[in-house]
C-alpha atoms as a PDB file:
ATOM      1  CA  UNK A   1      13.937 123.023  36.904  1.00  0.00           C
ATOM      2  CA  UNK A   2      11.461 122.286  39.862  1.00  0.00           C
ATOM      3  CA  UNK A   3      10.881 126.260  40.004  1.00  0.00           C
ATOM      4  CA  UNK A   4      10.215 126.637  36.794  1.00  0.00           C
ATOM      5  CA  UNK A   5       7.466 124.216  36.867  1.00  0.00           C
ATOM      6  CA  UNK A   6       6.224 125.528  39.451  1.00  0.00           C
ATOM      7  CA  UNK A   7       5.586 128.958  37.571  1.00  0.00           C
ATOM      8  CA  UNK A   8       4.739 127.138  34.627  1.00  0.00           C
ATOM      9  CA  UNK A   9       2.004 125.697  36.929  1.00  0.00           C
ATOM     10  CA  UNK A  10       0.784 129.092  38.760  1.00  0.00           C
ATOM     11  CA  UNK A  11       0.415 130.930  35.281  1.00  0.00           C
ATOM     12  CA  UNK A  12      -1.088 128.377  33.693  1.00  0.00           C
ATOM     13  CA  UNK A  13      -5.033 129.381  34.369  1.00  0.00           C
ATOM     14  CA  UNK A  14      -4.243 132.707  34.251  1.00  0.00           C
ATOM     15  CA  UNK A  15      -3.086 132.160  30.479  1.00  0.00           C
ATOM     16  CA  UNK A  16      -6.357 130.070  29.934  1.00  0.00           C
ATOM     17  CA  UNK A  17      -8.423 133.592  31.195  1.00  0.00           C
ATOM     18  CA  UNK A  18      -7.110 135.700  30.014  1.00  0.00           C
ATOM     19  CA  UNK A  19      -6.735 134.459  25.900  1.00  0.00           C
ATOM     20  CA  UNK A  20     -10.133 135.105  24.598  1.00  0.00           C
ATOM     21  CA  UNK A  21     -11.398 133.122  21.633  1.00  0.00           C
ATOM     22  CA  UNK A  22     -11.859 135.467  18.888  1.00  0.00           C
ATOM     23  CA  UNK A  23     -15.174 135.109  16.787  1.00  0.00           C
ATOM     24  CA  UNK A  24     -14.488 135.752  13.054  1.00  0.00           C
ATOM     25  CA  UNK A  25     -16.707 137.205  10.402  1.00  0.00           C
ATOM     26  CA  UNK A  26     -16.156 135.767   6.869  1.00  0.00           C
ATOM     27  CA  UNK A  27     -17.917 138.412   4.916  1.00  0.00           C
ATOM     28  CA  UNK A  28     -18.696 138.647   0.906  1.00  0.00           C
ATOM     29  CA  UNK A  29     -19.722 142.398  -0.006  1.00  0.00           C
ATOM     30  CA  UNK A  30     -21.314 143.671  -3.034  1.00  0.00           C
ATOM     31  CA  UNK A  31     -19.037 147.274  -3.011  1.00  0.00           C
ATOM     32  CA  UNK A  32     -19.840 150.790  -4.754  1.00  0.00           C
ATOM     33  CA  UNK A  33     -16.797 152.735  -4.329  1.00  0.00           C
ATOM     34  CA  UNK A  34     -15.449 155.934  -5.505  1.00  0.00           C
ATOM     35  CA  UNK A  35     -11.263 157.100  -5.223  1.00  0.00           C
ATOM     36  CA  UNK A  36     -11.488 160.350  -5.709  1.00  0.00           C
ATOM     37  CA  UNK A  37     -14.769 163.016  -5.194  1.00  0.00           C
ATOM     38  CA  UNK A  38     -14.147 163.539  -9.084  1.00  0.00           C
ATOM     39  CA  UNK A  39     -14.610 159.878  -9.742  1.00  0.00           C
ATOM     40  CA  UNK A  40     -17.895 157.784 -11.024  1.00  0.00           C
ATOM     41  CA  UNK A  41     -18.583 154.952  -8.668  1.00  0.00           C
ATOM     42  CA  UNK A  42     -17.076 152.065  -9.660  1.00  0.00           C
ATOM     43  CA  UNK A  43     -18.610 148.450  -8.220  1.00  0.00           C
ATOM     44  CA  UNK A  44     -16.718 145.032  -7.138  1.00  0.00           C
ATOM     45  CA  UNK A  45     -17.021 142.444  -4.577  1.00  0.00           C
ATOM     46  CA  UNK A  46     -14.561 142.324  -1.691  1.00  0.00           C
ATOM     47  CA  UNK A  47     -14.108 139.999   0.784  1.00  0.00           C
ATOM     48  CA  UNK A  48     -13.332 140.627   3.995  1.00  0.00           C
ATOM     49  CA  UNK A  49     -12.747 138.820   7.392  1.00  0.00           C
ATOM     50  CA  UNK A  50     -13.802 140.881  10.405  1.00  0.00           C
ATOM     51  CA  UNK A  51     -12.106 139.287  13.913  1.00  0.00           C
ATOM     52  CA  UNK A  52     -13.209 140.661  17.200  1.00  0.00           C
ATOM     53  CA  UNK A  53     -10.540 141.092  19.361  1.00  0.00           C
ATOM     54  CA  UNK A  54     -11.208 141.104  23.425  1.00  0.00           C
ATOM     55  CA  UNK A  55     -14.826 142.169  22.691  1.00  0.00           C
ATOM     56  CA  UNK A  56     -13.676 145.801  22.161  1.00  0.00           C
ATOM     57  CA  UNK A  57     -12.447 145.885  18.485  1.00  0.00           C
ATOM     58  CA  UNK A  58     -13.244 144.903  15.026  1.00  0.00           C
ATOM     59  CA  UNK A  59     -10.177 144.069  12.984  1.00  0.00           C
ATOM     60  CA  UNK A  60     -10.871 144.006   9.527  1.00  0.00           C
ATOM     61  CA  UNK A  61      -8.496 142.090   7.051  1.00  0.00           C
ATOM     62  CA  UNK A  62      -9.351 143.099   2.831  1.00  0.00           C
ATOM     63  CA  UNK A  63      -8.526 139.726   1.111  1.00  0.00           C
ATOM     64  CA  UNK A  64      -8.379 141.879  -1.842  1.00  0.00           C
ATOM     65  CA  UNK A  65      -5.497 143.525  -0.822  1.00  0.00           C
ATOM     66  CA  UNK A  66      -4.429 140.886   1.212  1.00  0.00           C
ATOM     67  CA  UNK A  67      -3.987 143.815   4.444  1.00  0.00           C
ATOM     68  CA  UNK A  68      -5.025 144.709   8.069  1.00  0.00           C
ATOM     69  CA  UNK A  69      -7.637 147.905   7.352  1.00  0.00           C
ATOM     70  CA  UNK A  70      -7.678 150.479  10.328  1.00  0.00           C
ATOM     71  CA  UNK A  71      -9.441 148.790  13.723  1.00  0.00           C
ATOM     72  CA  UNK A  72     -13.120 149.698  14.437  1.00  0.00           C
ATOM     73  CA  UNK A  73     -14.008 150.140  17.905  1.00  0.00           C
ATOM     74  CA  UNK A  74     -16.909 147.910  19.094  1.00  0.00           C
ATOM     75  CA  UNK A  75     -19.961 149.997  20.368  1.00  0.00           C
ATOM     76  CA  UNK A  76     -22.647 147.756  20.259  1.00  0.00           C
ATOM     77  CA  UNK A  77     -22.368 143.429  20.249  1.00  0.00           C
ATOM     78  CA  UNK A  78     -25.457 141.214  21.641  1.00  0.00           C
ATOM     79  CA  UNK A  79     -27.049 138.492  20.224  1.00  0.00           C
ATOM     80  CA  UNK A  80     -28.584 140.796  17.448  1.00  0.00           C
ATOM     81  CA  UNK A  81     -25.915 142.929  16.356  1.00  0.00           C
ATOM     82  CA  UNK A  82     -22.524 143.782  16.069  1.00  0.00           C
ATOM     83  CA  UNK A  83     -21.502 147.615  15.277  1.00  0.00           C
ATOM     84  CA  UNK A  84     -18.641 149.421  14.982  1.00  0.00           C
ATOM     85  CA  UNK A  85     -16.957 152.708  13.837  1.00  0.00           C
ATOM     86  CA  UNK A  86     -13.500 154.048  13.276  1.00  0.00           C
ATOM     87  CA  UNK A  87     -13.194 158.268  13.575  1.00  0.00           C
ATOM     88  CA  UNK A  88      -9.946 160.376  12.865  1.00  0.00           C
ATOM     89  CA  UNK A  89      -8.972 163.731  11.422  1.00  0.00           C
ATOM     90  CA  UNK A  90      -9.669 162.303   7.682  1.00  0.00           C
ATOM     91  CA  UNK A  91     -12.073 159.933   7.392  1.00  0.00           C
ATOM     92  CA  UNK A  92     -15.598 157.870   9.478  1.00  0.00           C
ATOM     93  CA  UNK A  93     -15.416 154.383   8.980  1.00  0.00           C
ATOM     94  CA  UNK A  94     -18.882 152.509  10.219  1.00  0.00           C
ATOM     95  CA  UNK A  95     -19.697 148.604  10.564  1.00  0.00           C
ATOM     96  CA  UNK A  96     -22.863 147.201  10.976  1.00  0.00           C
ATOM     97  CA  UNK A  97     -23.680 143.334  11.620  1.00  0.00           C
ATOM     98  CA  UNK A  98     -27.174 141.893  11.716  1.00  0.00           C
ATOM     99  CA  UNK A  99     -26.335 138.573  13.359  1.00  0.00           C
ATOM    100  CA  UNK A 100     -30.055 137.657  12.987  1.00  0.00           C
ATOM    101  CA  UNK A 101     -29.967 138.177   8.898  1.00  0.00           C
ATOM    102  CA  UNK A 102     -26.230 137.512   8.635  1.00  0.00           C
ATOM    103  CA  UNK A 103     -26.307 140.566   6.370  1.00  0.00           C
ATOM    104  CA  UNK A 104     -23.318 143.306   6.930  1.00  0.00           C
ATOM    105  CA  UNK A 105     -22.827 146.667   5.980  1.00  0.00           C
ATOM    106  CA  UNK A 106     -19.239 148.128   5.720  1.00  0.00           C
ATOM    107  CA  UNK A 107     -18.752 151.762   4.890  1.00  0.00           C
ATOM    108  CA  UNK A 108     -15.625 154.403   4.421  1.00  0.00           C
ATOM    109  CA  UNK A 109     -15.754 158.268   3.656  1.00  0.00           C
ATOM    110  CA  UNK A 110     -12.719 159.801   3.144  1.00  0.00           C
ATOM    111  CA  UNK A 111     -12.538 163.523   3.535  1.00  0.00           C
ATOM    112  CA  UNK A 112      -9.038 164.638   3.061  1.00  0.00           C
ATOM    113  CA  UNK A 113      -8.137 166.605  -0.118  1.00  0.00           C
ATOM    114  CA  UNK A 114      -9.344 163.914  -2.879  1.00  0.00           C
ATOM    115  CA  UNK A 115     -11.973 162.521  -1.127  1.00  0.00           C
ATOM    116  CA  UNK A 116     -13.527 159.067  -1.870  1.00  0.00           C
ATOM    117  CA  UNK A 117     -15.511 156.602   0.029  1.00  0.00           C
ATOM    118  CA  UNK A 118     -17.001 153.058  -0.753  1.00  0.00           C
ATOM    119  CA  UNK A 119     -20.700 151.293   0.333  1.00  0.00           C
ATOM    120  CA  UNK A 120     -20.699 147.305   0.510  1.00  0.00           C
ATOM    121  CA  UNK A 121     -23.357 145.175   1.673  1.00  0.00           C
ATOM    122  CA  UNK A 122     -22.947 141.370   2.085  1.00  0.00           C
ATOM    123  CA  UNK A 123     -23.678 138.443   3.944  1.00  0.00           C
ATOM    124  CA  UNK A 124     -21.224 136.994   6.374  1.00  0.00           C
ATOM    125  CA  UNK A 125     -21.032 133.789   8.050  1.00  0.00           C
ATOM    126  CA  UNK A 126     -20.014 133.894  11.920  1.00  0.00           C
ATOM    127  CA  UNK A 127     -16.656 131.207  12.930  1.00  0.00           C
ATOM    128  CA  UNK A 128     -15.336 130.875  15.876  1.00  0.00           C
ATOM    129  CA  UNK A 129     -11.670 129.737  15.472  1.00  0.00           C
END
């Protein structure tokens, strides 16, 4: 029992270091969106939470759909922006944060054999948890 507090003890402010505080995004976006290249665009609002996780990614959660969306990776973050972008074989996902504004842009092109994409623009209102 004595060793284990001892351990306890030694890892203890390496925990507190190492577990960043995530700063979350509650965001509210105005969305044009198409499914399909065929398709009109179609418009709702979508909420979204953005999270930053260890100052390198951009999780996105759609309350919508009540689901994780694919990570962004975190290019640029001062105290004037936050950007990201997500880049595979099928689709270019951008994020764009005007911490100064609070206004956010969020966009998705899809370029596998339907197509489809979606546009929002929002305001979102910085937490940290």
């Amino acid at each position: 029992m004595k060793y284990f507090f001892i351990l306890f003890i030694l890892f203890l402010p390496f925990n507190s270091f190492t577990e960043e505080k995530k700063l979350e995004h509650f965001c509210k976006m105005d969305t044009k969106f198409y499914e399909t290249d065929k398709n009109e665009w179609s418009q709702k609002t979508i909420d979204y939470d953005f999270y930053i996780s260890n100052n390198d990614e951009i999780k996105i959660f759609d309350k919508d759909v009540k689901r994780y969306l694919f990570s962004l990776e975190i290019i640029l973050n001062n105290e004037k922006a936050l950007v990201g972008h997500f880049l595979n074989e099928k689709m270019i996902n951008t994020f764009t944060f005007n911490k100064i504004t609070r206004y956010a842009k969020y966009s998705n092109t899809y370029y596998n054999k339907q197509g489809g994409g979606q546009i929002g623009v929002g305001v979102c209102f910085p937490k940290t948890v």
